[in-house]
PDB file of N, CA and C in Angstrom:
ATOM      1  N   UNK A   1      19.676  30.698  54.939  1.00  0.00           N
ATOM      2  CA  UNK A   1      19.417  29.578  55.817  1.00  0.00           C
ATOM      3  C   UNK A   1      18.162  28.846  55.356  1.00  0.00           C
ATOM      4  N   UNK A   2      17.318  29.211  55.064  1.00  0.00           N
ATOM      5  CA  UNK A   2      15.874  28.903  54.652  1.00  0.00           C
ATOM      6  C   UNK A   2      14.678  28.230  55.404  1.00  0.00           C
ATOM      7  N   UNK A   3      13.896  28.312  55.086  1.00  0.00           N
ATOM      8  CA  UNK A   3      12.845  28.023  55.886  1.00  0.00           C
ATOM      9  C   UNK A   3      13.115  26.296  56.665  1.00  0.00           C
ATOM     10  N   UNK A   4      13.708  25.394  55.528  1.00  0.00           N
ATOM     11  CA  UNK A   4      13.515  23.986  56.320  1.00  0.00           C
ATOM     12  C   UNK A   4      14.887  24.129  57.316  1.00  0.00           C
ATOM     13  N   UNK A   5      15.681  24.911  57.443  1.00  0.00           N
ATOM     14  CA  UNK A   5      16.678  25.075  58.658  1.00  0.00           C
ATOM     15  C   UNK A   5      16.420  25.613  60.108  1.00  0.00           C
ATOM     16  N   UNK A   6      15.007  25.944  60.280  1.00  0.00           N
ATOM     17  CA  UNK A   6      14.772  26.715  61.446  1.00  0.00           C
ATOM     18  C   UNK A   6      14.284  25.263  62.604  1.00  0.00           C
ATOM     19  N   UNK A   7      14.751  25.908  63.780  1.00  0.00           N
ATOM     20  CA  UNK A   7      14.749  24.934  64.817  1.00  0.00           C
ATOM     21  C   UNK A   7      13.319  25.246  65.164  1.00  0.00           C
ATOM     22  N   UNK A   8      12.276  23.675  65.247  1.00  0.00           N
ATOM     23  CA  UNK A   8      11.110  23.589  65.991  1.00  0.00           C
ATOM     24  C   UNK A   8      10.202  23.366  64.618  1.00  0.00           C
ATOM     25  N   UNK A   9      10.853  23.239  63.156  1.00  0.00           N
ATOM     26  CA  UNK A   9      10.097  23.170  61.773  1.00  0.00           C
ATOM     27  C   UNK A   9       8.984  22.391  62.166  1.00  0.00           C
ATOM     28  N   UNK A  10       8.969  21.562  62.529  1.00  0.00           N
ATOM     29  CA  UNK A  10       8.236  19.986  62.662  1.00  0.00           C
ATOM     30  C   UNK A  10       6.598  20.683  63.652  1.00  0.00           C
ATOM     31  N   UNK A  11       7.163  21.400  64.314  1.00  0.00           N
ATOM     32  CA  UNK A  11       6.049  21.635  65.413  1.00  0.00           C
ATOM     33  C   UNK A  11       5.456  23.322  64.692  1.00  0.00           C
ATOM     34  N   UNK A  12       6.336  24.056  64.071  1.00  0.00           N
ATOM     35  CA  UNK A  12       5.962  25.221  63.669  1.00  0.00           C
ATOM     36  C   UNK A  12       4.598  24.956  62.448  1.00  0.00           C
ATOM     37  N   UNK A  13       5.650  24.151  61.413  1.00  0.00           N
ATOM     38  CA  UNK A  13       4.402  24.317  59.787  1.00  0.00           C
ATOM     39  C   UNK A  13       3.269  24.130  60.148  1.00  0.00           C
ATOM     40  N   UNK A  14       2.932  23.028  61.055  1.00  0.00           N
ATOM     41  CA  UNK A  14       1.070  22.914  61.108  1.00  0.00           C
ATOM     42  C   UNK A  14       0.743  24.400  61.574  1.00  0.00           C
ATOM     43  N   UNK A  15       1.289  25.450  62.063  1.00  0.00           N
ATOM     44  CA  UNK A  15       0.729  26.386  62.814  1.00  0.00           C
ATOM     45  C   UNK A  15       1.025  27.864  61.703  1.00  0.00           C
ATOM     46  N   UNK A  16       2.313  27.783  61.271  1.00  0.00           N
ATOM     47  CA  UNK A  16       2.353  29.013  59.801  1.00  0.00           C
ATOM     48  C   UNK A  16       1.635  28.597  58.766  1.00  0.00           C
ATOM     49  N   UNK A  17       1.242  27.394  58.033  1.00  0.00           N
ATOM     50  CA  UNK A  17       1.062  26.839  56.908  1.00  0.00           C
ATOM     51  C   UNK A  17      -0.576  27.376  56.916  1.00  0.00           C
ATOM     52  N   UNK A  18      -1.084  27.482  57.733  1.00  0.00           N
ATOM     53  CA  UNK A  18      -2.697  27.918  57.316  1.00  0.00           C
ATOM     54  C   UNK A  18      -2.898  29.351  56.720  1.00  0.00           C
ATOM     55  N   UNK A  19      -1.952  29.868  57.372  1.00  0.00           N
ATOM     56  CA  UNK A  19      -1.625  31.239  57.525  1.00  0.00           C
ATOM     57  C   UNK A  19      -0.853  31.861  56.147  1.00  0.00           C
ATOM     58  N   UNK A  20      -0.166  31.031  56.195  1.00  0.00           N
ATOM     59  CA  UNK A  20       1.143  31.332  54.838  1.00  0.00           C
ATOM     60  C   UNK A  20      -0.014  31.136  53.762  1.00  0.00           C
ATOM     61  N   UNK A  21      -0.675  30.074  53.772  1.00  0.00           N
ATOM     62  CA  UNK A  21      -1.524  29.484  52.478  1.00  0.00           C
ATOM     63  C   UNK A  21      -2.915  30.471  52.176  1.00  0.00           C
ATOM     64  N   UNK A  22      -3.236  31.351  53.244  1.00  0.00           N
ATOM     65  CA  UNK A  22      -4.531  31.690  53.069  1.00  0.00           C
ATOM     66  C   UNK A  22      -4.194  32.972  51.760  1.00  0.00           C
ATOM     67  N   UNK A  23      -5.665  32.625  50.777  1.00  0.00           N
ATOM     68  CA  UNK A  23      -5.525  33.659  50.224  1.00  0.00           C
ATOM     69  C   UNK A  23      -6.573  34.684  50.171  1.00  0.00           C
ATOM     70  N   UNK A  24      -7.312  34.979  51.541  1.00  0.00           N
ATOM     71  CA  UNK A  24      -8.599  35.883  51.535  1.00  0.00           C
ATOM     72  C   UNK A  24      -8.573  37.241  52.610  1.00  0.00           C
ATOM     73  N   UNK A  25      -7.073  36.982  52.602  1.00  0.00           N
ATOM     74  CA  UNK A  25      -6.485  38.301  53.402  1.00  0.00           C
ATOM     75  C   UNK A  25      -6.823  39.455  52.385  1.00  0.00           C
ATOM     76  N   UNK A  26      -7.374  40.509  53.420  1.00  0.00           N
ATOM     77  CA  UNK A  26      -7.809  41.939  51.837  1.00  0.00           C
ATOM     78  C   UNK A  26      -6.688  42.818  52.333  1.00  0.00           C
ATOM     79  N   UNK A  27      -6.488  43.366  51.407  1.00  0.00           N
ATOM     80  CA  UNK A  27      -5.270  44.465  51.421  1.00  0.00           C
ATOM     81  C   UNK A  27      -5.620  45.594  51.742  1.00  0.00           C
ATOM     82  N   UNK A  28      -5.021  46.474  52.541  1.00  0.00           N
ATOM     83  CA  UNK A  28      -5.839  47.628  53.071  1.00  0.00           C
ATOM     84  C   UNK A  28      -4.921  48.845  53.282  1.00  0.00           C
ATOM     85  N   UNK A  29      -4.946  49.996  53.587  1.00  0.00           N
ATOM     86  CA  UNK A  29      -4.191  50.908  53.854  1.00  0.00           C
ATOM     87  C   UNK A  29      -4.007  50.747  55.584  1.00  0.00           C
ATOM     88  N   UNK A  30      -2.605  50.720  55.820  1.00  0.00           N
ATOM     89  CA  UNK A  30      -2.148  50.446  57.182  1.00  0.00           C
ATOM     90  C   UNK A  30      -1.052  51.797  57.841  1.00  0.00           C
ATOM     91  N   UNK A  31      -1.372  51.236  58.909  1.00  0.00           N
ATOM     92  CA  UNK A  31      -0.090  52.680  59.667  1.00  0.00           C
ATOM     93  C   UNK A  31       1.111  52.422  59.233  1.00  0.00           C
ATOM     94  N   UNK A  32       1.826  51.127  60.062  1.00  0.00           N
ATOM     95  CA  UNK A  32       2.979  50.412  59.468  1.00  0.00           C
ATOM     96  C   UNK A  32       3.536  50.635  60.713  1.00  0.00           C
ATOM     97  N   UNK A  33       3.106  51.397  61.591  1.00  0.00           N
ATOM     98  CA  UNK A  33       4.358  51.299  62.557  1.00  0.00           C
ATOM     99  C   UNK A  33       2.892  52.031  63.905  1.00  0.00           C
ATOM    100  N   UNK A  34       2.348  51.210  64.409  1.00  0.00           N
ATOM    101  CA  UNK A  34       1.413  50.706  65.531  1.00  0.00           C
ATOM    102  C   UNK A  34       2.431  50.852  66.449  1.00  0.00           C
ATOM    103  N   UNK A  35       2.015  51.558  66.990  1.00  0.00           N
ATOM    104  CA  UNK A  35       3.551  51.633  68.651  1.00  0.00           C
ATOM    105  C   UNK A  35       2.392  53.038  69.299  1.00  0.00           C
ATOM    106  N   UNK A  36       2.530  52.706  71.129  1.00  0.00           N
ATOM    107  CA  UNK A  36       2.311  53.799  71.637  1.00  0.00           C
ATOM    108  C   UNK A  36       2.905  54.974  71.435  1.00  0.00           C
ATOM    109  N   UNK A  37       4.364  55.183  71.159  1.00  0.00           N
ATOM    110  CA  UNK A  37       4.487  56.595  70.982  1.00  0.00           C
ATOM    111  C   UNK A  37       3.835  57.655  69.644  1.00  0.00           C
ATOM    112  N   UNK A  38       3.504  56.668  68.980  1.00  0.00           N
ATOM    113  CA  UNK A  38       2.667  57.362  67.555  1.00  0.00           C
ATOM    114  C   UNK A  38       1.344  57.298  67.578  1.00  0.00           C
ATOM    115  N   UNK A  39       0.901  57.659  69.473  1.00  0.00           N
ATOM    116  CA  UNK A  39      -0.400  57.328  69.608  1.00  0.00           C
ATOM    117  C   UNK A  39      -0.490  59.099  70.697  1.00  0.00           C
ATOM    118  N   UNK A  40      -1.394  59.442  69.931  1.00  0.00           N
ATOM    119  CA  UNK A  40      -2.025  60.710  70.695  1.00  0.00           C
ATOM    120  C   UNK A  40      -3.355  61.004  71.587  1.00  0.00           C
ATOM    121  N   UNK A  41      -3.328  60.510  72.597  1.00  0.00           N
ATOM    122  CA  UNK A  41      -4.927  60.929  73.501  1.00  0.00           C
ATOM    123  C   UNK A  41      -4.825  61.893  73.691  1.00  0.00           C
ATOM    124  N   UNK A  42      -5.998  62.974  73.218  1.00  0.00           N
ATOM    125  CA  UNK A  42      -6.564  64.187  73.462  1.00  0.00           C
ATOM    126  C   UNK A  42      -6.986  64.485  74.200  1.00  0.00           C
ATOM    127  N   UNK A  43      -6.807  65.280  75.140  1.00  0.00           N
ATOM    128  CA  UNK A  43      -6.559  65.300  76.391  1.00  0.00           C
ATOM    129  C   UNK A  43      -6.416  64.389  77.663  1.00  0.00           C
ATOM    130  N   UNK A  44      -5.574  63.377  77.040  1.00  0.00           N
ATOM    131  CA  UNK A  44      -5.282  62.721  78.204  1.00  0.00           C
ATOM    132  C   UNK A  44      -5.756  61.131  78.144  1.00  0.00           C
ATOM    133  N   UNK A  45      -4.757  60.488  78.433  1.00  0.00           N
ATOM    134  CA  UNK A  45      -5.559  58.862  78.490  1.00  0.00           C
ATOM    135  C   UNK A  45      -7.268  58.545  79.214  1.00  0.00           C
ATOM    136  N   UNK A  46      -7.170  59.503  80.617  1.00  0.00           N
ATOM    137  CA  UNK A  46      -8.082  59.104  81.238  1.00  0.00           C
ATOM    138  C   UNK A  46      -9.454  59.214  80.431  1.00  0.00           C
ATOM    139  N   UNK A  47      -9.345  60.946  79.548  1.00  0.00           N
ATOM    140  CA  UNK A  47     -10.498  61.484  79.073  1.00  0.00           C
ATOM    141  C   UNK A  47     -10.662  60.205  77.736  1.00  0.00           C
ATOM    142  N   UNK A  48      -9.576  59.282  76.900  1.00  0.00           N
ATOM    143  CA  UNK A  48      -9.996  58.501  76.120  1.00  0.00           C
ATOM    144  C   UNK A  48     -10.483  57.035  77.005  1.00  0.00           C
ATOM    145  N   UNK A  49      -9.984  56.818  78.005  1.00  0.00           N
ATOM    146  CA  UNK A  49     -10.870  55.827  78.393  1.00  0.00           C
ATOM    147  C   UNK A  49     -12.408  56.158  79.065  1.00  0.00           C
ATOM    148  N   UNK A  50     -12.793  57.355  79.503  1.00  0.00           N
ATOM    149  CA  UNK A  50     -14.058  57.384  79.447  1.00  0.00           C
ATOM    150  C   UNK A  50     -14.698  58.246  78.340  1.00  0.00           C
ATOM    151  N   UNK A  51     -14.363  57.595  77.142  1.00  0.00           N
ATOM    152  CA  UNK A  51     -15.083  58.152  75.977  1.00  0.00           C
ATOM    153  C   UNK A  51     -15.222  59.576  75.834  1.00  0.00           C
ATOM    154  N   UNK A  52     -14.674  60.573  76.318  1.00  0.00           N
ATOM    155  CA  UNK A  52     -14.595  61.489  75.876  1.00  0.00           C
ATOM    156  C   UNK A  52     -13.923  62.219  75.014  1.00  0.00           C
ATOM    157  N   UNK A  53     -12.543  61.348  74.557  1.00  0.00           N
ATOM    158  CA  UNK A  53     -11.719  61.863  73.395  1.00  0.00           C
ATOM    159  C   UNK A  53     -11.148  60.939  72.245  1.00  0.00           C
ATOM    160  N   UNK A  54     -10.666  61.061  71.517  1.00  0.00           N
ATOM    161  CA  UNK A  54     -10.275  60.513  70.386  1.00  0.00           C
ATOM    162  C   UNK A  54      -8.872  59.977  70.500  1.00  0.00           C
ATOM    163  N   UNK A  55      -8.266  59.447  69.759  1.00  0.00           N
ATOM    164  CA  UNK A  55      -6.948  58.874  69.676  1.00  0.00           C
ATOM    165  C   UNK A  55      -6.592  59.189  68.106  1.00  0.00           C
ATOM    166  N   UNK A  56      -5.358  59.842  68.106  1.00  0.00           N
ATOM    167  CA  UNK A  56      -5.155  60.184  66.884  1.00  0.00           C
ATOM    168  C   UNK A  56      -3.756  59.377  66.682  1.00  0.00           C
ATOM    169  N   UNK A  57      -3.645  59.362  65.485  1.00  0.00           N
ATOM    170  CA  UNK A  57      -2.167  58.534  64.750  1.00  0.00           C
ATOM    171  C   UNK A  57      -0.561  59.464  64.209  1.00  0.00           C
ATOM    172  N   UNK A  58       0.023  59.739  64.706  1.00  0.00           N
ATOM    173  CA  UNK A  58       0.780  60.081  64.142  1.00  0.00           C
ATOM    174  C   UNK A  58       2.073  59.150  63.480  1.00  0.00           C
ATOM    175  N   UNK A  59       2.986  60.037  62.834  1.00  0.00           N
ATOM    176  CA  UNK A  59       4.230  59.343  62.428  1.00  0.00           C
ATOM    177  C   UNK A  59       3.576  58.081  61.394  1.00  0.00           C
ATOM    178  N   UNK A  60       3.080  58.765  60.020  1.00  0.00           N
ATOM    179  CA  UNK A  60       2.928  57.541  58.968  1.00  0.00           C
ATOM    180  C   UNK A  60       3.705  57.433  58.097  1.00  0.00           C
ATOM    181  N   UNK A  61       5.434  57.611  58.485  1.00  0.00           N
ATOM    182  CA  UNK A  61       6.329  57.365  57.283  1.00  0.00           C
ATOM    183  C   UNK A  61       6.509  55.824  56.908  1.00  0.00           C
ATOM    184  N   UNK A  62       5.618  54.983  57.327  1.00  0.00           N
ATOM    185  CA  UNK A  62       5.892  53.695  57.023  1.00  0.00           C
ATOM    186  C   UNK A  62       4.564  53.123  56.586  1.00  0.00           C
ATOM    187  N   UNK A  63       3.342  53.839  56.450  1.00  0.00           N
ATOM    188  CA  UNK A  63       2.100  53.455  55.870  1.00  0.00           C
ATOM    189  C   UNK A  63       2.334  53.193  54.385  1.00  0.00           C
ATOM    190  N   UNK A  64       1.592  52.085  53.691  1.00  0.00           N
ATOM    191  CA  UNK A  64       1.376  51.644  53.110  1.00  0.00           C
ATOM    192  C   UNK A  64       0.418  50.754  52.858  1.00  0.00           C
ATOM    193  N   UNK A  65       0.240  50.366  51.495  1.00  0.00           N
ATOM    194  CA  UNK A  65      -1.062  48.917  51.258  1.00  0.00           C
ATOM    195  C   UNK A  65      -0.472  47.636  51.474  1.00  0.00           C
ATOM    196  N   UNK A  66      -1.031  47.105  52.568  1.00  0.00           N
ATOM    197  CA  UNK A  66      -0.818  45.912  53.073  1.00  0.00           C
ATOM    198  C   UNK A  66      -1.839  45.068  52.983  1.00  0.00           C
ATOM    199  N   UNK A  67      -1.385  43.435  53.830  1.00  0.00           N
ATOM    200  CA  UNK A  67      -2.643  42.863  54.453  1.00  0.00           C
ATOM    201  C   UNK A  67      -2.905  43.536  55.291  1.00  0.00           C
ATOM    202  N   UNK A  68      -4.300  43.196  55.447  1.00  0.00           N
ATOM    203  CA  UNK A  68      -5.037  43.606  56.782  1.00  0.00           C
ATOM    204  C   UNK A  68      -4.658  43.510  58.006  1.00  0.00           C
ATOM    205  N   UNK A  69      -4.087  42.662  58.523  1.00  0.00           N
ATOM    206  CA  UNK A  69      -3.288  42.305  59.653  1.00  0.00           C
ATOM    207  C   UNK A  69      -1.991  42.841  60.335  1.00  0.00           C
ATOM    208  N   UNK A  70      -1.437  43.776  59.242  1.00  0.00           N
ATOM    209  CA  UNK A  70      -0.043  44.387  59.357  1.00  0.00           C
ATOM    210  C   UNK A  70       0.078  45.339  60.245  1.00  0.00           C
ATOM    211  N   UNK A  71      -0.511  45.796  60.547  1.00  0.00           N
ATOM    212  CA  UNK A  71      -0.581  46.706  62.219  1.00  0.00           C
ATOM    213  C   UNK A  71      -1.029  45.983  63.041  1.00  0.00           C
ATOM    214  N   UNK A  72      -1.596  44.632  63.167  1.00  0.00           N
ATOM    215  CA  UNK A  72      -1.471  44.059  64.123  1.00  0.00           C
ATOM    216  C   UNK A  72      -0.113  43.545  64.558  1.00  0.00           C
ATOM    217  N   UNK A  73       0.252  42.867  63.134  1.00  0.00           N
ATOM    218  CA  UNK A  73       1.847  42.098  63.901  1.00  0.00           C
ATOM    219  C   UNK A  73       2.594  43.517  64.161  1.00  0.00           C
ATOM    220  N   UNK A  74       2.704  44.595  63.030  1.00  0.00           N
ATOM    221  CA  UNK A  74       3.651  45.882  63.141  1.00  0.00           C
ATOM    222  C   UNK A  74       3.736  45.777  64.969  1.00  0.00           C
ATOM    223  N   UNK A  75       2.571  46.218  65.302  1.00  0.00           N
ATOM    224  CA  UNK A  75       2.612  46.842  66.709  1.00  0.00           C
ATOM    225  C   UNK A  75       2.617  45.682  67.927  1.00  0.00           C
ATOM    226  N   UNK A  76       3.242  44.141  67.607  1.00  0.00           N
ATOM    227  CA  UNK A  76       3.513  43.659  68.633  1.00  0.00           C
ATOM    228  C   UNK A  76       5.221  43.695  68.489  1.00  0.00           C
ATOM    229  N   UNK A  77       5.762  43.371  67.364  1.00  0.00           N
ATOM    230  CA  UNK A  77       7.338  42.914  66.939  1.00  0.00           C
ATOM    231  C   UNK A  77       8.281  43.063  67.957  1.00  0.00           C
ATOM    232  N   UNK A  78       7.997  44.625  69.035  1.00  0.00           N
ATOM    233  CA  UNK A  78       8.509  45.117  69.350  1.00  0.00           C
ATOM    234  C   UNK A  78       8.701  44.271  71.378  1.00  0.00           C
ATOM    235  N   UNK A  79       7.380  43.305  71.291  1.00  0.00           N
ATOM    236  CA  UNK A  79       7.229  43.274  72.373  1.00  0.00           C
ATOM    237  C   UNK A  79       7.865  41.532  73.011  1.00  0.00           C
ATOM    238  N   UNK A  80       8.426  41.640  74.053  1.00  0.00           N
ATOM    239  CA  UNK A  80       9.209  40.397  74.223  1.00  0.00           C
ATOM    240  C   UNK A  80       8.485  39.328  75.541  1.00  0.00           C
ATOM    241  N   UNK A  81       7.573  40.313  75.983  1.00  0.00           N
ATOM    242  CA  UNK A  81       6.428  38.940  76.721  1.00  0.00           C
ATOM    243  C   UNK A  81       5.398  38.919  75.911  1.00  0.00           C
ATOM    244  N   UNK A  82       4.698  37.742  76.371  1.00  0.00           N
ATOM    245  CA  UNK A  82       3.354  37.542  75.423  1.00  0.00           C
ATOM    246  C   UNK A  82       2.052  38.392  76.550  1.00  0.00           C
ATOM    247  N   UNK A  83       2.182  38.442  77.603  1.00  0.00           N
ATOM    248  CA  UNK A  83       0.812  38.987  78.050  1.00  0.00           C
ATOM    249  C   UNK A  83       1.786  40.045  78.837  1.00  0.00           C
ATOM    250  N   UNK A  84       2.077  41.583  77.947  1.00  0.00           N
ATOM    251  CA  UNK A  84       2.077  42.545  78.473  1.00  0.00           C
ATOM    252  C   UNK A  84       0.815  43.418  78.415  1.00  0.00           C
ATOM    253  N   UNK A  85       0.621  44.623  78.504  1.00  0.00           N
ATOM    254  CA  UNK A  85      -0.530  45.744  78.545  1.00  0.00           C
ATOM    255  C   UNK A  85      -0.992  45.630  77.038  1.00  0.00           C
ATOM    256  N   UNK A  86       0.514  46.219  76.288  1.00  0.00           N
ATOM    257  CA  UNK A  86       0.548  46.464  74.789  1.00  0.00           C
ATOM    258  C   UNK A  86      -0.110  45.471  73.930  1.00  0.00           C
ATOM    259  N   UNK A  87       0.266  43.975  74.695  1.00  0.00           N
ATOM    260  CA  UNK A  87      -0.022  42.710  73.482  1.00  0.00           C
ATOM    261  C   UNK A  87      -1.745  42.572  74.227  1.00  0.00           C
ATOM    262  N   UNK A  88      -1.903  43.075  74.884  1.00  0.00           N
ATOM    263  CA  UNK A  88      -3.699  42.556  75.432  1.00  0.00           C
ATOM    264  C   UNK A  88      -4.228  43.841  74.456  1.00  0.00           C
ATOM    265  N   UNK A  89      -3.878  44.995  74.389  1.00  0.00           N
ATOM    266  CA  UNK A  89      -4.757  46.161  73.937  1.00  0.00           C
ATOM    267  C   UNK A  89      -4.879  45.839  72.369  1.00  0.00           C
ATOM    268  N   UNK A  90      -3.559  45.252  71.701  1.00  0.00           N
ATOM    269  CA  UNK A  90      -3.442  44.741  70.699  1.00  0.00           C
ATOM    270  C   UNK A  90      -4.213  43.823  70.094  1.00  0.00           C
ATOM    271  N   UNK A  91      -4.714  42.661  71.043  1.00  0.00           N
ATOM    272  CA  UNK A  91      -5.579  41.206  70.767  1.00  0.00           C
ATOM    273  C   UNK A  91      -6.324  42.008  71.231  1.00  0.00           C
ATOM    274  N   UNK A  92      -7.181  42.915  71.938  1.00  0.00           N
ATOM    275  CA  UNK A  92      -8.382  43.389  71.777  1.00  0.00           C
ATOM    276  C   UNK A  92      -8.636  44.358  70.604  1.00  0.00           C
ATOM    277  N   UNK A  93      -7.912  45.109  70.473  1.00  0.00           N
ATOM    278  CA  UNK A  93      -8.058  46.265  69.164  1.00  0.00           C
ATOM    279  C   UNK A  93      -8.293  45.230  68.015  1.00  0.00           C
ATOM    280  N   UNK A  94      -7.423  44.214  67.625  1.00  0.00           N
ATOM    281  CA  UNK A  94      -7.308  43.195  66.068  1.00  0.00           C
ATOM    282  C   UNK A  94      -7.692  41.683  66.416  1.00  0.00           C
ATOM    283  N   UNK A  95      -8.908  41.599  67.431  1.00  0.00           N
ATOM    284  CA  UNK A  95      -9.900  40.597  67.936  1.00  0.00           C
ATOM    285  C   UNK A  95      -9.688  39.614  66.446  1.00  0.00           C
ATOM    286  N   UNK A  96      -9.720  39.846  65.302  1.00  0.00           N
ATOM    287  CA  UNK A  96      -9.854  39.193  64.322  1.00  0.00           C
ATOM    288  C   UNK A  96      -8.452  38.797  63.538  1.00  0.00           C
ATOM    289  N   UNK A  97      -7.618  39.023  64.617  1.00  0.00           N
ATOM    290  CA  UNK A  97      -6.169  38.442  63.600  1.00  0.00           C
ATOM    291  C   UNK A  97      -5.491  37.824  64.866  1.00  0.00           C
ATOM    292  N   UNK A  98      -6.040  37.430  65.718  1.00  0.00           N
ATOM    293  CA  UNK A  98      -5.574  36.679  67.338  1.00  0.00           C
ATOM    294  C   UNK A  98      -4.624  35.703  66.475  1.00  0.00           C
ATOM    295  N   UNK A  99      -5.229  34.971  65.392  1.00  0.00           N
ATOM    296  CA  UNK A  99      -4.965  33.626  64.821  1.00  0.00           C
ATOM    297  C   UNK A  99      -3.139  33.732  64.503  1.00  0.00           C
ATOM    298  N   UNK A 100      -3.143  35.175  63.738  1.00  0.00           N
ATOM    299  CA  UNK A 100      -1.748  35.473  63.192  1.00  0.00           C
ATOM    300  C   UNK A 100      -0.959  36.102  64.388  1.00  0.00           C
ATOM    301  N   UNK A 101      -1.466  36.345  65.387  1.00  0.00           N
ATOM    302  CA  UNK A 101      -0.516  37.171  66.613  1.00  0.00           C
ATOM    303  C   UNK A 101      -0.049  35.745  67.470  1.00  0.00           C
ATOM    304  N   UNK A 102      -0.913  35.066  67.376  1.00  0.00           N
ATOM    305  CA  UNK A 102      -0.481  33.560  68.407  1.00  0.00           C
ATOM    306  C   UNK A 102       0.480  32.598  67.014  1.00  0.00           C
ATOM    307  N   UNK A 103       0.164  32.620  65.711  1.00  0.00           N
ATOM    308  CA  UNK A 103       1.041  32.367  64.950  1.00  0.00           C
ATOM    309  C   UNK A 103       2.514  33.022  64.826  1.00  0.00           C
ATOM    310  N   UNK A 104       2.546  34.660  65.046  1.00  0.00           N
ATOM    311  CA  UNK A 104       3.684  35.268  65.050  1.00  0.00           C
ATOM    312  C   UNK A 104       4.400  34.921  66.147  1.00  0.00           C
ATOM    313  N   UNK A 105       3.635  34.958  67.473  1.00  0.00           N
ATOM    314  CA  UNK A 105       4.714  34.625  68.757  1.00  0.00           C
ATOM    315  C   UNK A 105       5.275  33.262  68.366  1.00  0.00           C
ATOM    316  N   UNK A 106       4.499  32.063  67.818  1.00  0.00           N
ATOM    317  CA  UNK A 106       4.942  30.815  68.024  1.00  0.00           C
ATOM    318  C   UNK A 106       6.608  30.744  67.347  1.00  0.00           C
ATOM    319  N   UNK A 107       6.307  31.411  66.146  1.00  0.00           N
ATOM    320  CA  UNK A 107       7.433  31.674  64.940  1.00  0.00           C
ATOM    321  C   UNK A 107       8.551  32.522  65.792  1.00  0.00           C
ATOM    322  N   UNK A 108       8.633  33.793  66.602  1.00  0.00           N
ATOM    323  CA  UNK A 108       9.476  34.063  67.258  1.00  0.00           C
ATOM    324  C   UNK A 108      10.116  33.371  68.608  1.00  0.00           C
ATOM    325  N   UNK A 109       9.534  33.218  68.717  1.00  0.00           N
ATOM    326  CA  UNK A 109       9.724  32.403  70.089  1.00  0.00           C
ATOM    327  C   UNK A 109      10.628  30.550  69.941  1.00  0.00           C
ATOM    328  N   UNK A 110      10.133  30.399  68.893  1.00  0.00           N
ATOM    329  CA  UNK A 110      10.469  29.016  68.579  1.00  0.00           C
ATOM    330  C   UNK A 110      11.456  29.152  67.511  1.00  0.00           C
ATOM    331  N   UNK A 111      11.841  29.828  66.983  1.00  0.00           N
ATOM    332  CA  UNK A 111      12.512  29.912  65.554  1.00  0.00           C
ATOM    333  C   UNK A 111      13.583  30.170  65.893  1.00  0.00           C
ATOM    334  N   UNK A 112      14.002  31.169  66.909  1.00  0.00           N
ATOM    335  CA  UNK A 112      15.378  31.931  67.428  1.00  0.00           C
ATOM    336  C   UNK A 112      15.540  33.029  66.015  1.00  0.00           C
ATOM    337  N   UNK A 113      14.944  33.018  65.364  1.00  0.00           N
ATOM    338  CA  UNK A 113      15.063  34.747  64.750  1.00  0.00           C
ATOM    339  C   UNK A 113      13.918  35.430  65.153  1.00  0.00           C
ATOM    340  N   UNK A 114      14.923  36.569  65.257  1.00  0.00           N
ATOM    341  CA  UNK A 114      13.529  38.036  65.442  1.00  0.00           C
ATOM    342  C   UNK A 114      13.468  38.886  64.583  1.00  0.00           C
ATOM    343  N   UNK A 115      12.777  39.110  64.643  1.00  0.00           N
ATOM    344  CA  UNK A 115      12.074  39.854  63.601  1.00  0.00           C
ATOM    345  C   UNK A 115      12.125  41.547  64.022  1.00  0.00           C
ATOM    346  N   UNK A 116      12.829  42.365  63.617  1.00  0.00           N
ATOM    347  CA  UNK A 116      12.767  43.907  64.520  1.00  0.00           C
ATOM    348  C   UNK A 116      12.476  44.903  63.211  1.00  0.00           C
TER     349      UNK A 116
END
């Protein structure tokens, strides 16, 4: 189908094109698959929200060297409102890739493909 066939092109490129074009994204070692269930609080959510425990990662059969950003989008793909729990903990955890998470919704949301 290609890129100039997607419905909303006109209103999308000003908003992928900064994004698509940048080249100062650093490549980094990523989870690949950001999801609560591959998320472990030690003893307990409560004890990690008052700083008493750690959060560990499991399930890295999909880690790899990525951009930097790839566990940010990884761990929204899944989500179909824009202001659930998941997508706020998300824009707070990757404060620095807001730019590409409000770029990714625009692209799903407007494009009619999803991305899974």
């Amino acid at each position: 189908m290609g890129y100039s066939h997607i419905p909303h092109l006109v209103a999308l490129r000003p908003i992928l094109s900064p994004i698509i074009e940048r080249f100062d994204i650093p490549i980094s070692m990523c989870h690949g698959d950001m999801n609560i269930c591959n998320l472990i609080f030690e003893g307990g959510l409560q004890n990690w929200r008052e700083g008493q425990s750690r959060i560990s990662f499991v399930d890295w059969e999909q880690a790899g060297w990525m951009p930097s950003y790839w566990d940010a989008l990884k761990g929204t793909w899944l989500e179909f409102e824009k202001d659930t729990e998941w997508m706020r903990v998300m824009r707070a955890v990757f404060v620095e890739y807001n730019d590409i998470l409000d770029a990714d919704w625009e692209w799903r949301t407007r494009s009619q493909i999803p991305i899974l």
